[in-house]
Structure formats: C-alpha cells, structure tokens
C-alpha atoms as a PDB file:
ATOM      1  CA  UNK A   1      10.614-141.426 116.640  1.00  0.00           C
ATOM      2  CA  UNK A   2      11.972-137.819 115.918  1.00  0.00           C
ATOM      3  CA  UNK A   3       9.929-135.341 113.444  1.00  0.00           C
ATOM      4  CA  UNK A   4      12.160-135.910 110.812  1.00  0.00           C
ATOM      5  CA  UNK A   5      11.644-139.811 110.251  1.00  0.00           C
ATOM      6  CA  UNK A   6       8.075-139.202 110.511  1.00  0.00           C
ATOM      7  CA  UNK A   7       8.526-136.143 107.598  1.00  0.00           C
ATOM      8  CA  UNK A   8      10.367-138.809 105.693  1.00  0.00           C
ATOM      9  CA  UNK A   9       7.925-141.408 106.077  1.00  0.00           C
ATOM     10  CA  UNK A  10       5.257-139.341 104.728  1.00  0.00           C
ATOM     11  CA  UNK A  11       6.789-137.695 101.939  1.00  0.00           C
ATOM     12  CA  UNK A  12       8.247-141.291 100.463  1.00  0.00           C
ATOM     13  CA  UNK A  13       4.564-142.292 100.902  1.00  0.00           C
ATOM     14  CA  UNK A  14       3.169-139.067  99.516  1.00  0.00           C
ATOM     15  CA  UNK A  15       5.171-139.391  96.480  1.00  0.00           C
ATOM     16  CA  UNK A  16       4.552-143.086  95.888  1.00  0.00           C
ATOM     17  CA  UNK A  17       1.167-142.350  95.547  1.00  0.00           C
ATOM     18  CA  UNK A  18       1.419-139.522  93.390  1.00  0.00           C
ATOM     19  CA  UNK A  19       3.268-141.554  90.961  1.00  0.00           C
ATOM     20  CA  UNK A  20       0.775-144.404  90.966  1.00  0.00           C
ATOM     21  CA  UNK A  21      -1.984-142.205  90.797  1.00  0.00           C
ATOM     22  CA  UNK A  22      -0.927-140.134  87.849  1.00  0.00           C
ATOM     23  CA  UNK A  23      -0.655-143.185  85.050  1.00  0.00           C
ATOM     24  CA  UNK A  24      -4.209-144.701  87.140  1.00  0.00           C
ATOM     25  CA  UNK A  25      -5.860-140.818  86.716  1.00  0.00           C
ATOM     26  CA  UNK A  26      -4.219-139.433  83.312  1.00  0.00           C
ATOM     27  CA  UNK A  27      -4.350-143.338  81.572  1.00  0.00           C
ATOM     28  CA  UNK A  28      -5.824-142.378  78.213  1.00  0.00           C
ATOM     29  CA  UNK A  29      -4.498-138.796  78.282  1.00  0.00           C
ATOM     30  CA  UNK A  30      -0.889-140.392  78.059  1.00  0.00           C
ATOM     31  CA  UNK A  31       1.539-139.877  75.809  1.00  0.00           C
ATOM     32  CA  UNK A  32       2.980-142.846  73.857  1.00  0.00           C
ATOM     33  CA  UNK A  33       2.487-145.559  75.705  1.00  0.00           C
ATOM     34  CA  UNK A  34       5.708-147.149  74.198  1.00  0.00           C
ATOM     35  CA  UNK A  35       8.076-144.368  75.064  1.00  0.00           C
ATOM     36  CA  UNK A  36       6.557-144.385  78.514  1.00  0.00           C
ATOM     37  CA  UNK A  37       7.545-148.252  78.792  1.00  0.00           C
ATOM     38  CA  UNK A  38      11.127-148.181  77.594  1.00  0.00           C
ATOM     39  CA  UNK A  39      11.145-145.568  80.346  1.00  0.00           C
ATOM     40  CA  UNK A  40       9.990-147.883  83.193  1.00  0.00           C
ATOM     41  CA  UNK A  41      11.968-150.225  81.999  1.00  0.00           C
ATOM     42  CA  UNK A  42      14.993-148.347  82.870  1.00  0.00           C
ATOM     43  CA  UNK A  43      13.963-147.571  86.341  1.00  0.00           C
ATOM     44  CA  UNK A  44      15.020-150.733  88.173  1.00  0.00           C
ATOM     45  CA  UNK A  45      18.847-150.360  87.209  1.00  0.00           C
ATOM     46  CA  UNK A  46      18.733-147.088  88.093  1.00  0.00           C
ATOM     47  CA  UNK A  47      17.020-147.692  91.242  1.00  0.00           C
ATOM     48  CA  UNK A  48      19.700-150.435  91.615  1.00  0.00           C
ATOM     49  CA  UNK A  49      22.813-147.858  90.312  1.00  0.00           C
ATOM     50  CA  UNK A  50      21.853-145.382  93.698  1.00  0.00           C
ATOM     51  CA  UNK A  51      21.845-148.472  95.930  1.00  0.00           C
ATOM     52  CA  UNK A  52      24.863-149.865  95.060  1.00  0.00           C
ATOM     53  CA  UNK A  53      26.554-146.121  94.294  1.00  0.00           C
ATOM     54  CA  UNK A  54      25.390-145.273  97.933  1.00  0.00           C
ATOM     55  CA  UNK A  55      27.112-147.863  99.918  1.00  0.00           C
ATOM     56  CA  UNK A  56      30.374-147.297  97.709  1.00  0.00           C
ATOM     57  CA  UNK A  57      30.483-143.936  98.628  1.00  0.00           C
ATOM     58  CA  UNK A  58      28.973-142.785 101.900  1.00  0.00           C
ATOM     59  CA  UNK A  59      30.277-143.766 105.018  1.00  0.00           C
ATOM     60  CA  UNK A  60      28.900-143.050 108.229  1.00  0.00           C
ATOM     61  CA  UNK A  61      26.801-140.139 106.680  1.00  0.00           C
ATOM     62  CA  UNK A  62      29.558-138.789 104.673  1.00  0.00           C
ATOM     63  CA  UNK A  63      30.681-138.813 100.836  1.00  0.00           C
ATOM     64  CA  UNK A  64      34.261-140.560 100.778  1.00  0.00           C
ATOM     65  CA  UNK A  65      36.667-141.200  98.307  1.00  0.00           C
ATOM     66  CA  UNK A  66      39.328-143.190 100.178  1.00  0.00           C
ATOM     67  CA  UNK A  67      39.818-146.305  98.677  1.00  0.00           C
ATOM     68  CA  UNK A  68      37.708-149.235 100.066  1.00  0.00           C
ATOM     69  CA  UNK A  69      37.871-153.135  99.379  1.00  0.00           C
ATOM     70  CA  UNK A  70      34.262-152.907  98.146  1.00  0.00           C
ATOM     71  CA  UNK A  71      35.211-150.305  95.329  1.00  0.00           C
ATOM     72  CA  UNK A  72      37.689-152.437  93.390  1.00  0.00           C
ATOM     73  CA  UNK A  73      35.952-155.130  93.623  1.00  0.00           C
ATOM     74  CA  UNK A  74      32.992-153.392  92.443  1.00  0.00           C
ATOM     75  CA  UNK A  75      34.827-151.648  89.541  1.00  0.00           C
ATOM     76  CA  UNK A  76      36.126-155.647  88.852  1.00  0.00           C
ATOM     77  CA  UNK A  77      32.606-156.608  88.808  1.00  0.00           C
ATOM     78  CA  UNK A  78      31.211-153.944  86.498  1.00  0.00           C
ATOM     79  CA  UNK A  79      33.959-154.917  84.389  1.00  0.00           C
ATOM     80  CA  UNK A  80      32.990-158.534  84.213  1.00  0.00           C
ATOM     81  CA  UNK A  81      29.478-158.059  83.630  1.00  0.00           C
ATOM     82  CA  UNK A  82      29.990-155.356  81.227  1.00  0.00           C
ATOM     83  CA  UNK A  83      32.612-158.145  79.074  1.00  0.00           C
ATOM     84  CA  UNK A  84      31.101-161.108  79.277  1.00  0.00           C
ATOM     85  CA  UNK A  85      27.302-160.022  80.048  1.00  0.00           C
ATOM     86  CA  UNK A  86      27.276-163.137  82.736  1.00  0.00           C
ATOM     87  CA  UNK A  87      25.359-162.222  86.451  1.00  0.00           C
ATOM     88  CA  UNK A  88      26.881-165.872  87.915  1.00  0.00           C
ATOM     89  CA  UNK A  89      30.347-164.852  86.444  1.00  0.00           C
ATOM     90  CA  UNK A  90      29.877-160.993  87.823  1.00  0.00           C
ATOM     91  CA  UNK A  91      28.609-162.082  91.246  1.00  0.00           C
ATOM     92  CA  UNK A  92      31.905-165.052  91.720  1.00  0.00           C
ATOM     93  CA  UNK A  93      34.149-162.305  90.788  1.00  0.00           C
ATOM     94  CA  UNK A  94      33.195-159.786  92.923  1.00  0.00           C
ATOM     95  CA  UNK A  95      32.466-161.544  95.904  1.00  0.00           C
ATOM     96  CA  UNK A  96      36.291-163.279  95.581  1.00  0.00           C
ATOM     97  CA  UNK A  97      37.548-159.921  94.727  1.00  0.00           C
ATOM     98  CA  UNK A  98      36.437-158.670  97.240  1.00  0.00           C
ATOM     99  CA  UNK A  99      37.031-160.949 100.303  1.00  0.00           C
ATOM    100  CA  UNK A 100      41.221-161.351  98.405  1.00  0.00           C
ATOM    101  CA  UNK A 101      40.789-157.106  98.308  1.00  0.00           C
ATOM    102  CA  UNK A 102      39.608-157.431 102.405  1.00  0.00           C
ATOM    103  CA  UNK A 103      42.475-160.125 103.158  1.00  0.00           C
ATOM    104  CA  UNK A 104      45.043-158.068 101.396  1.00  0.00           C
ATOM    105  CA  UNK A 105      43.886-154.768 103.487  1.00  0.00           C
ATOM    106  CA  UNK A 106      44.160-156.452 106.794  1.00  0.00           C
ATOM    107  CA  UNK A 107      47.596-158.013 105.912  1.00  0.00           C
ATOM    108  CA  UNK A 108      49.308-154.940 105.042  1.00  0.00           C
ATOM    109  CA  UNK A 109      48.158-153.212 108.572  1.00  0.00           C
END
C-alpha cells in the first residue's frame, strides 16, 4: 500500500477516536444533553446524503454533471419518499426508474 492510504487510514481512525473520546472524557461537562441528541440524530441521513450524493456525482474521480440514469431516478425517488413518506414505495420506484431510465439510454444509442 502507498503512503497515502496508510495517511488515510490513520487519520479516519484518529478522528473516530477523538469523537468517541470527547462525549466519554467531557460527559458531565456537556452542554444540553437534549440539543446534543437531536444532533446525533441527524447524523445518519447526513452520513447517508454524502453516500448517495457521491455516487450521483463523481465519476471515475471526477465531479460530473452529465446526465446519468441513476440521477433521474434518484430525483424520482426523493420525490416519492418526500410525497408519500413510504421507503417500500421509494425503493420500487427508483429501482424501476431506473432500470426503464438504463433501457431507454441503451435504446437510443
């Protein structure tokens, strides 16, 4: 492995740690311990948000905005789940979106 995998190894690790050990060291010294929930709460769909943002955008290393199967049927999917506030319904349409998006591309080569 190359230097830089190694620096990015340690550095996720590094701060992991740090952000463990900061509500394990500073417990009682914390602020609101409700504010500091809602907060945490928030973290997986953001975490989730970058994932999903990240393979809609970057291709082979680089920021793209061509159009792509995956993005309209991702923008049809947010738009399902943010109407009807259904994961099974979100998921079925953007999986069929998607693969009808994918068909369509390849037919109009």
């Amino acid at each position: 492995m190359n230097m830089r995998i190694w620096m990015v190894l340690i550095l996720g690790g590094l701060g992991t740690f740090l952000f463990r050990y900061v509500f394990i060291a500073l417990g009682e010294r914390m602020p609101d311990p409700q504010k500091i929930q809602k907060l945490l709460r928030l973290i997986p769909a953001s975490v989730m948000a970058a994932l999903a943002c990240s393979g809609l955008f970057v291709k082979h290393g680089h920021v793209s905005t061509s159009w792509d199967p995956r993005l309209g049927a991702a923008i049809l999917a947010a738009w399902v789940a943010y109407r009807y506030r259904n994961l099974l319904a979100t998921i079925v349409v953007g999986m069929v979106s998607l693969y009808a998006l994918h068909g369509l591309q390849i037919l109009m080569r």
